[in-house]
PDB file of N, CA and C in Angstrom:
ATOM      1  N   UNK A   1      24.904  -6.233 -34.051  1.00  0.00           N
ATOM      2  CA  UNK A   1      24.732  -4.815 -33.794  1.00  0.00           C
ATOM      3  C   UNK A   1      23.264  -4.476 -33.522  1.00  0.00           C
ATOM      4  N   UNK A   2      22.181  -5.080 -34.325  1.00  0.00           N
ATOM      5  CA  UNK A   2      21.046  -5.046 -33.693  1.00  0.00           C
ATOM      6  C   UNK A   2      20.559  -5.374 -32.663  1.00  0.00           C
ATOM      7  N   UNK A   3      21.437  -6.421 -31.893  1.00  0.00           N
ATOM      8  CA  UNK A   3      21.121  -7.143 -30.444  1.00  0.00           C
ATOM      9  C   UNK A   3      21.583  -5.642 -29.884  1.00  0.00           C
ATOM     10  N   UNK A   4      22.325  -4.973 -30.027  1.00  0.00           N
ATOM     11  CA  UNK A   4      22.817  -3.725 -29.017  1.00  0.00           C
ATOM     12  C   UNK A   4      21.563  -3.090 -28.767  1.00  0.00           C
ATOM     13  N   UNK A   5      21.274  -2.132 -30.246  1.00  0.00           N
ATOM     14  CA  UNK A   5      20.084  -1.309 -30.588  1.00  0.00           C
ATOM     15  C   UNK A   5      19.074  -1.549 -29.888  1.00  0.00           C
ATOM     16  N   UNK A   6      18.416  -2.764 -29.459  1.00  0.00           N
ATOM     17  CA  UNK A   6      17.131  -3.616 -29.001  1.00  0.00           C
ATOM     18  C   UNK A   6      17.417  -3.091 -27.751  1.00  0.00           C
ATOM     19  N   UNK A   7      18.795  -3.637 -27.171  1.00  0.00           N
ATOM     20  CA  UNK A   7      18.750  -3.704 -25.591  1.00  0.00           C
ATOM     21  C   UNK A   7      18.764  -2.709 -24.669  1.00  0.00           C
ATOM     22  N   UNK A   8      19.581  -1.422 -26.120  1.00  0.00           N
ATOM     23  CA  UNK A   8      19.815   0.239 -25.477  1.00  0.00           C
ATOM     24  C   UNK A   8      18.157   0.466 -25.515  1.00  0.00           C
ATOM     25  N   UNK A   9      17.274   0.159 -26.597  1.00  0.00           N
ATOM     26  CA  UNK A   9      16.368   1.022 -26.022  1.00  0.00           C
ATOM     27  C   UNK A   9      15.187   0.226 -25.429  1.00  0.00           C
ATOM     28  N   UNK A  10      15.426  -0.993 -24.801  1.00  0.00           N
ATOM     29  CA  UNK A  10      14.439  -1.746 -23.637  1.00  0.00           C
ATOM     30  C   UNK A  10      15.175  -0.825 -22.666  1.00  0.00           C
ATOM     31  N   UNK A  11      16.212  -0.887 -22.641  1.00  0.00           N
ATOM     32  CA  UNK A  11      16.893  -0.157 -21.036  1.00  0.00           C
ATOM     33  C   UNK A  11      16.544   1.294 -20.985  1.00  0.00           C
ATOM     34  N   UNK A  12      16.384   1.945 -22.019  1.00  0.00           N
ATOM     35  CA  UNK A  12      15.641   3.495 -22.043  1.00  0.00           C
ATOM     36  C   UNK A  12      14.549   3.562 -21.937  1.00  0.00           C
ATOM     37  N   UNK A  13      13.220   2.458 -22.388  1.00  0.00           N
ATOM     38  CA  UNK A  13      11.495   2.049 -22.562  1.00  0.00           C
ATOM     39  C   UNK A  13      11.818   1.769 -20.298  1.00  0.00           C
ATOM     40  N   UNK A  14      12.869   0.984 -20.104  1.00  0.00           N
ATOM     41  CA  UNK A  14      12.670   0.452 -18.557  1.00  0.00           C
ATOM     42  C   UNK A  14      12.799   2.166 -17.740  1.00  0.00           C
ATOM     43  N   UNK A  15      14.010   2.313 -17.704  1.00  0.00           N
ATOM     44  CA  UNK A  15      14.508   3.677 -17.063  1.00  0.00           C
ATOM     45  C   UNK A  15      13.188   4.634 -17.216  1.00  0.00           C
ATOM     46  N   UNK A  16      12.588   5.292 -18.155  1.00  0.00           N
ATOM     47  CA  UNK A  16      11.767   6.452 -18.508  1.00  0.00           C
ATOM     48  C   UNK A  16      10.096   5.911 -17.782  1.00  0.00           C
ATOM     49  N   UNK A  17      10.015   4.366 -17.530  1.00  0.00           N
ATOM     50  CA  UNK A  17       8.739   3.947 -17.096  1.00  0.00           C
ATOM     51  C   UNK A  17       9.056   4.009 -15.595  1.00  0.00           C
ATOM     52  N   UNK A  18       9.995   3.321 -15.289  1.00  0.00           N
ATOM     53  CA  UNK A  18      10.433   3.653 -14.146  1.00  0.00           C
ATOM     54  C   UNK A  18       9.997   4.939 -13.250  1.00  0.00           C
ATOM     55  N   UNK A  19      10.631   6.293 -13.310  1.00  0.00           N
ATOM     56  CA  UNK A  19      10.810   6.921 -13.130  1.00  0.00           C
ATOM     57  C   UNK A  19       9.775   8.194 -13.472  1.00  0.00           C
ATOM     58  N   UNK A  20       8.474   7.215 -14.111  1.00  0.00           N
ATOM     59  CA  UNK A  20       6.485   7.385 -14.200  1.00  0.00           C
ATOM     60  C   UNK A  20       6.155   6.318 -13.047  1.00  0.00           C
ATOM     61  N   UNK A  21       6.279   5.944 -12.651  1.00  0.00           N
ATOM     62  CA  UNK A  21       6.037   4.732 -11.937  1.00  0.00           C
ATOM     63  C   UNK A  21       5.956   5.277 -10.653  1.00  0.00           C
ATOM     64  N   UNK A  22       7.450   5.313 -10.209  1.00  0.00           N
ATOM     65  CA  UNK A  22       7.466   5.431  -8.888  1.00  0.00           C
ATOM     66  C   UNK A  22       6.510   6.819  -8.311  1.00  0.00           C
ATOM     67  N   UNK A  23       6.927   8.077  -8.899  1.00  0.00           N
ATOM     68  CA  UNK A  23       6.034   8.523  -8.149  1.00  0.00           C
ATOM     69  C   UNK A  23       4.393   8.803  -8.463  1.00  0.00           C
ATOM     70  N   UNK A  24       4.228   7.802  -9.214  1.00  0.00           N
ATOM     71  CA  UNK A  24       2.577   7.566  -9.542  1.00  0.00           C
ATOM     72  C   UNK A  24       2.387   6.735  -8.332  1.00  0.00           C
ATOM     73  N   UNK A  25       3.110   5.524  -8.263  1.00  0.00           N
ATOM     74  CA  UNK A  25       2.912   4.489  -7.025  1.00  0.00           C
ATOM     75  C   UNK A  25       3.041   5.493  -5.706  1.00  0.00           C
ATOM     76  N   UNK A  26       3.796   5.926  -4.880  1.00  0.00           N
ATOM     77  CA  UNK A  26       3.989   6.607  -3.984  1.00  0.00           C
ATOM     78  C   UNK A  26       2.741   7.444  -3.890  1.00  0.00           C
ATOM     79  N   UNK A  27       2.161   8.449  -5.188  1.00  0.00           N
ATOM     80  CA  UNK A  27       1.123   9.401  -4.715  1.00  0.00           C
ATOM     81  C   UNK A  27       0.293   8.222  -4.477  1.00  0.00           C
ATOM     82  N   UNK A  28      -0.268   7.348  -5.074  1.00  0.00           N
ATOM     83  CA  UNK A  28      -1.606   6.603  -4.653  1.00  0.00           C
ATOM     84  C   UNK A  28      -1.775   5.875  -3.224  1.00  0.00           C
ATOM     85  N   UNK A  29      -0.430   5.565  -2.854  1.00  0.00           N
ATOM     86  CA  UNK A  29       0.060   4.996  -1.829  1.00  0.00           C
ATOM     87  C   UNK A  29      -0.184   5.728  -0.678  1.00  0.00           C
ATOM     88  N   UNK A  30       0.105   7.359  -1.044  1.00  0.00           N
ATOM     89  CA  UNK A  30       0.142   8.215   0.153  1.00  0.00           C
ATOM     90  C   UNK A  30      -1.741   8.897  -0.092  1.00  0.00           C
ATOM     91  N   UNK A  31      -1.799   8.807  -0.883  1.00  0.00           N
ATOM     92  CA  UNK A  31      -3.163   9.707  -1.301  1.00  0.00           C
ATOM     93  C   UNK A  31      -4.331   8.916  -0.995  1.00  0.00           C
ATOM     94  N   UNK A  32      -4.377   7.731  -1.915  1.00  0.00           N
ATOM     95  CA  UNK A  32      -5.637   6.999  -1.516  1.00  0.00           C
ATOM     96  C   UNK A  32      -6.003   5.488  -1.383  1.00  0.00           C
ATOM     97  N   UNK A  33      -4.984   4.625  -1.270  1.00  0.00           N
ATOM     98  CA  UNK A  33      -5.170   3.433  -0.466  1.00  0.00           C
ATOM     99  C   UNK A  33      -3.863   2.767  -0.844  1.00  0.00           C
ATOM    100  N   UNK A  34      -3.629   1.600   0.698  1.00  0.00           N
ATOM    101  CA  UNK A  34      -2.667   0.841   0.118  1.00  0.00           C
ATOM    102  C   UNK A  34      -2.742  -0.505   1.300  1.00  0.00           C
ATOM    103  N   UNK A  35      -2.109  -1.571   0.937  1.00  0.00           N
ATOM    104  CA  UNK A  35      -2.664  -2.642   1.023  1.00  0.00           C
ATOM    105  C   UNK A  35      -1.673  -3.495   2.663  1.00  0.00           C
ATOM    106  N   UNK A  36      -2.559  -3.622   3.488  1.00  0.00           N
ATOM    107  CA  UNK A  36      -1.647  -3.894   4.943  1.00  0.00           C
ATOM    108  C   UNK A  36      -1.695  -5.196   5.096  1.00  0.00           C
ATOM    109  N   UNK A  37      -1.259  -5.829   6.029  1.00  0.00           N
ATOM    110  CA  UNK A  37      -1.253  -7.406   7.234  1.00  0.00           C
ATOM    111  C   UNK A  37      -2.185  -7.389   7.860  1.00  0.00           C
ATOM    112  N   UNK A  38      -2.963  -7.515   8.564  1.00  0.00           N
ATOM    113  CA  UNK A  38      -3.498  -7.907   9.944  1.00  0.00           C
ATOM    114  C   UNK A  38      -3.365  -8.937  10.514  1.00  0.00           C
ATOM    115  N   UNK A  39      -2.700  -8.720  11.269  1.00  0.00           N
ATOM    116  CA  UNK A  39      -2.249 -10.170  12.493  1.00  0.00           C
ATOM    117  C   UNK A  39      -2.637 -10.079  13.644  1.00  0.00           C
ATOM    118  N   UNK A  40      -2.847 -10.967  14.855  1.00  0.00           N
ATOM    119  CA  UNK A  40      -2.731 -10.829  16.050  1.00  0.00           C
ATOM    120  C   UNK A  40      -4.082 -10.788  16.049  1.00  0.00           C
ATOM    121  N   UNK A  41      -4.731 -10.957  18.100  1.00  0.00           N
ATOM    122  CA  UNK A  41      -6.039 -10.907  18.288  1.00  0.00           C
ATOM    123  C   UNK A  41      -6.314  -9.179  18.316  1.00  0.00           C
ATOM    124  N   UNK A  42      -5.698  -7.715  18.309  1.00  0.00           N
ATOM    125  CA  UNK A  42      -6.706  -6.743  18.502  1.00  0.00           C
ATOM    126  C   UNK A  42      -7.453  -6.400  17.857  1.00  0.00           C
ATOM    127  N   UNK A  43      -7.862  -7.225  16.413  1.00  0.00           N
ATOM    128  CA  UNK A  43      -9.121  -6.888  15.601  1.00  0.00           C
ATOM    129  C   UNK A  43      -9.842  -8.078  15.022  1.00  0.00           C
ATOM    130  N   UNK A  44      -9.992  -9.188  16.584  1.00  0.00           N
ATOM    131  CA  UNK A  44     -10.991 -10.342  16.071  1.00  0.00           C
ATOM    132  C   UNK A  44     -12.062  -9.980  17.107  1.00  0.00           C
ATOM    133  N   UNK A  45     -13.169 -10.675  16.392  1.00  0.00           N
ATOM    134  CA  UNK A  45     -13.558 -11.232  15.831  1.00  0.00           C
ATOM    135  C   UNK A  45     -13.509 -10.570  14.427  1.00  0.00           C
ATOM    136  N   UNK A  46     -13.414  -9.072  13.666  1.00  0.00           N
ATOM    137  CA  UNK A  46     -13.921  -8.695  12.842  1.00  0.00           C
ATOM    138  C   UNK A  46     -13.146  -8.965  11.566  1.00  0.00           C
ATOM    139  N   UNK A  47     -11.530  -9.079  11.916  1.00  0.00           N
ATOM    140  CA  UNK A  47     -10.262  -9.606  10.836  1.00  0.00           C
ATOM    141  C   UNK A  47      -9.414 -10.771  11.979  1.00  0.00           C
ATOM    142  N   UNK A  48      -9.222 -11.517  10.563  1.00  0.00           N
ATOM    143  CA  UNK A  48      -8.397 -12.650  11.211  1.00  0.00           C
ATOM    144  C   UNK A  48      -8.511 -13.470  12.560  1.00  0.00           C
ATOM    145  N   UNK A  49     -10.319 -13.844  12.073  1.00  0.00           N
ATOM    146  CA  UNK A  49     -11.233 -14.562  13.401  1.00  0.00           C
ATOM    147  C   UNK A  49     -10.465 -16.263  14.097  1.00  0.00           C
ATOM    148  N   UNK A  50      -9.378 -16.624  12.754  1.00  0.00           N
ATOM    149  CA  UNK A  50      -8.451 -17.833  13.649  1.00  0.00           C
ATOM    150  C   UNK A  50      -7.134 -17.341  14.367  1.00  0.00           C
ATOM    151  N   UNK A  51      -6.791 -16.069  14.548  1.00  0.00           N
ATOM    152  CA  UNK A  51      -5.590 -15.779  15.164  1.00  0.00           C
ATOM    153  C   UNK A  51      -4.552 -16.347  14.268  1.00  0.00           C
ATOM    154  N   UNK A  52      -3.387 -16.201  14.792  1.00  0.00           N
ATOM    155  CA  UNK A  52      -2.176 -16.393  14.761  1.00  0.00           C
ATOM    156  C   UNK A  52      -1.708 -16.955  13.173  1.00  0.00           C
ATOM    157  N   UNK A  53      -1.789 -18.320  12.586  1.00  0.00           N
ATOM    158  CA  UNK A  53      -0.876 -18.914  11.626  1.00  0.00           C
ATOM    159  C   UNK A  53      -1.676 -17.996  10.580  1.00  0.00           C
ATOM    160  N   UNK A  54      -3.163 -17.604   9.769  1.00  0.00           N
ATOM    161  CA  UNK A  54      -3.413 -16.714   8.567  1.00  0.00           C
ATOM    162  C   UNK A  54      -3.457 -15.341   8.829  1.00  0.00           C
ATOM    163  N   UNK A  55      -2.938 -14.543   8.570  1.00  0.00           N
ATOM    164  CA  UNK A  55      -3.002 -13.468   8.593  1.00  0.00           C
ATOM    165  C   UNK A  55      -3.972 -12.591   7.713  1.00  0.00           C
ATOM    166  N   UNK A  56      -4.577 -11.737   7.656  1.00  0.00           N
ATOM    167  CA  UNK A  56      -5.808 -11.256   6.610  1.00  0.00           C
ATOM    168  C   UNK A  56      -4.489  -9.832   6.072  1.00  0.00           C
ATOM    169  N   UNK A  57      -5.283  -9.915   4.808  1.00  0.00           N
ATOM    170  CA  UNK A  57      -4.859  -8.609   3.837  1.00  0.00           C
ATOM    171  C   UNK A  57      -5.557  -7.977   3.596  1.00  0.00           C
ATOM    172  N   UNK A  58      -5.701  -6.966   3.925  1.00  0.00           N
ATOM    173  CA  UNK A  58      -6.734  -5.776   3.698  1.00  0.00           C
ATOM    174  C   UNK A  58      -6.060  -4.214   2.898  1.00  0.00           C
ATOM    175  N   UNK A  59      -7.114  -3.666   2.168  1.00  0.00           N
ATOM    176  CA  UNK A  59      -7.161  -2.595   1.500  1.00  0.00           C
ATOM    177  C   UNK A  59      -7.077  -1.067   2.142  1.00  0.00           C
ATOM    178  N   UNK A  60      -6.464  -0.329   2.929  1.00  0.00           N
ATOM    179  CA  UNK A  60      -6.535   0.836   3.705  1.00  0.00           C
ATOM    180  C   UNK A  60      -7.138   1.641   3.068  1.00  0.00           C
ATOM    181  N   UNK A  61      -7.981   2.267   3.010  1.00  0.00           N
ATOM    182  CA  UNK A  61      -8.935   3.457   2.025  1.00  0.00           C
ATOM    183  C   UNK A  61      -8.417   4.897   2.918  1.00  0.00           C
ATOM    184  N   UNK A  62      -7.370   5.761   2.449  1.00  0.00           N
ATOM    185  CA  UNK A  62      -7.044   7.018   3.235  1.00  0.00           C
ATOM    186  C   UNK A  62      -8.240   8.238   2.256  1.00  0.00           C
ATOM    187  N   UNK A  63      -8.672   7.903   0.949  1.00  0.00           N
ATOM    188  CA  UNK A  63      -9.482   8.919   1.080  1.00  0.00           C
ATOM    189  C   UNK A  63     -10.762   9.475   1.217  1.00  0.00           C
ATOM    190  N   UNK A  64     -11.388   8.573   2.046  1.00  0.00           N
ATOM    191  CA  UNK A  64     -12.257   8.605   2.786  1.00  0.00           C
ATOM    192  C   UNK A  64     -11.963   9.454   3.748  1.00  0.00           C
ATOM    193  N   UNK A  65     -10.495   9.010   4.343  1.00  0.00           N
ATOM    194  CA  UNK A  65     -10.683   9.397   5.892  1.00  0.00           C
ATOM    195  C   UNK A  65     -10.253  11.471   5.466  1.00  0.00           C
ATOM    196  N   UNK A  66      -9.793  11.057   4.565  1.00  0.00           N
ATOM    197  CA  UNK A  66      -8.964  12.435   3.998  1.00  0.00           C
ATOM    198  C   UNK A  66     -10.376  13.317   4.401  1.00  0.00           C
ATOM    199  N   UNK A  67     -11.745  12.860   3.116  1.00  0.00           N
ATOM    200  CA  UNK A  67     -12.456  13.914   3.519  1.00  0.00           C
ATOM    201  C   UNK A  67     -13.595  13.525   4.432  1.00  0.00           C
ATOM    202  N   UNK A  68     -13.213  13.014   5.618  1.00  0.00           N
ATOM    203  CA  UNK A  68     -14.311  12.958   6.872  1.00  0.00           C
ATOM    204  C   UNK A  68     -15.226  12.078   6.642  1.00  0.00           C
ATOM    205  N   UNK A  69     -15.457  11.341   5.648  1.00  0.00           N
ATOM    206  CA  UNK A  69     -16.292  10.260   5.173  1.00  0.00           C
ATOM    207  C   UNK A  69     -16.321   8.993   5.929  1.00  0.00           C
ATOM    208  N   UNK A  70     -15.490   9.055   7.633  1.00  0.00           N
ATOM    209  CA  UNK A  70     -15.868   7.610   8.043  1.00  0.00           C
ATOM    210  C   UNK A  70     -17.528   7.721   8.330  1.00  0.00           C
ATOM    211  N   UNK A  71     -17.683   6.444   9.054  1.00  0.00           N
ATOM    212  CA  UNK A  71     -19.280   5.981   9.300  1.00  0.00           C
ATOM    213  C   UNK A  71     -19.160   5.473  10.819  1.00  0.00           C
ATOM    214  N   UNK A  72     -20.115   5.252  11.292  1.00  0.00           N
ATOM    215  CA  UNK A  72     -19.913   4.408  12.323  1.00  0.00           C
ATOM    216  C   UNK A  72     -20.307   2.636  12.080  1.00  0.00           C
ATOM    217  N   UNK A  73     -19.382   2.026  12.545  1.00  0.00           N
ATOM    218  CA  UNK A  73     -19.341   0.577  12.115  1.00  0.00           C
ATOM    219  C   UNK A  73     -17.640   0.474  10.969  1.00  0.00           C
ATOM    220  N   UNK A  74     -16.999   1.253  10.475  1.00  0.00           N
ATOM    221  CA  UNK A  74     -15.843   1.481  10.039  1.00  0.00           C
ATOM    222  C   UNK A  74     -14.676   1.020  10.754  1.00  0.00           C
ATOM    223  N   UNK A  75     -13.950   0.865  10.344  1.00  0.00           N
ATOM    224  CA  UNK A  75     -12.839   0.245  11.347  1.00  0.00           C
ATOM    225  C   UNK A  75     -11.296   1.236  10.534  1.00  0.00           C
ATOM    226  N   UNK A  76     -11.003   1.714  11.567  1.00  0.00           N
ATOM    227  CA  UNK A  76     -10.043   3.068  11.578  1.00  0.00           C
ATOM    228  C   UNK A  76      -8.741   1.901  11.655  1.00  0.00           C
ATOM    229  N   UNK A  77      -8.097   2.528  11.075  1.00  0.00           N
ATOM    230  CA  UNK A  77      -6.649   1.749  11.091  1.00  0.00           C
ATOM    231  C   UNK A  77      -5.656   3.510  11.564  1.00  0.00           C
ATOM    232  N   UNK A  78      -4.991   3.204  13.092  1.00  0.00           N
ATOM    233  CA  UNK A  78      -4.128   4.361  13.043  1.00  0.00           C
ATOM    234  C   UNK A  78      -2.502   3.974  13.494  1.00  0.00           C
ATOM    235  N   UNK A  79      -2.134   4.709  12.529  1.00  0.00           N
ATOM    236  CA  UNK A  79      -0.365   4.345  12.879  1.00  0.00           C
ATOM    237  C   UNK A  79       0.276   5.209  13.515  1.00  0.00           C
ATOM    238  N   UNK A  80       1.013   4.749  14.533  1.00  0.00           N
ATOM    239  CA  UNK A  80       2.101   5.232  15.344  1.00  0.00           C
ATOM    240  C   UNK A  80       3.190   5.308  15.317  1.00  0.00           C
ATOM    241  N   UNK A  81       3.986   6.435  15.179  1.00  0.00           N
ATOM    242  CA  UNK A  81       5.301   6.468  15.181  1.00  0.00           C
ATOM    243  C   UNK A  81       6.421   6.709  16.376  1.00  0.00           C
ATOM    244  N   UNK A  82       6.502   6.046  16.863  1.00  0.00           N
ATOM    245  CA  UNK A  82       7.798   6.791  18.039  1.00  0.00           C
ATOM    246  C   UNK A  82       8.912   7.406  17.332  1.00  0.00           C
ATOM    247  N   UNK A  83       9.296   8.426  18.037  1.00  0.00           N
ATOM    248  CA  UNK A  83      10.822   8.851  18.145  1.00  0.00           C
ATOM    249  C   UNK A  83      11.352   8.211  18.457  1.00  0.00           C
ATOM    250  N   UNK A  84      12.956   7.955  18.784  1.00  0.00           N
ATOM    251  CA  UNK A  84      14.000   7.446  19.110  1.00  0.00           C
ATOM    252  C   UNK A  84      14.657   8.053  19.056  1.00  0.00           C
ATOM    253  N   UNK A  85      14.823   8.457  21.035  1.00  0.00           N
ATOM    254  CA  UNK A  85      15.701   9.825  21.206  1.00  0.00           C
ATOM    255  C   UNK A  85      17.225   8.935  21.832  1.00  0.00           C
TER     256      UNK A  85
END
């Protein structure tokens, strides 16, 4: 009966962290950085100077860009979305 007790409240300690979690992760994600790929040649020499088989991982910093804080020498990362009409 104590094996129950333990497991009801890991599964209530999981559920209640959970559900702090996600949208802590999501705001930081959307607010102030989160972590991309870079592949392919359109940003060598400066990322991923052997092409193709390593790919580089880099840190996106959005709140910088939030308050106008790029520089020149910065490297802008911008995403595109199409429709699909």
């Amino acid at each position: 009966m104590a094996q129950a007790g333990f497991g009801r409240r890991y599964f209530k300690a999981f559920v209640s962290g959970f559900f702090v979690a996600v949208p802590v992760t999501v705001t930081v994600l959307d607010r102030l950085a989160y972590v991309a790929r870079v592949d392919g040649a359109s940003m060598q020499p400066s990322l991923n100077p052997e092409g193709g088989s390593s790919p580089d991982v880099v840190l996106l910093d959005r709140w910088s860009v939030r308050n106008y804080q790029v520089q020149r020498g910065d490297i802008v990362s911008v995403l595109l979305i199409w429709p699909h009409h």
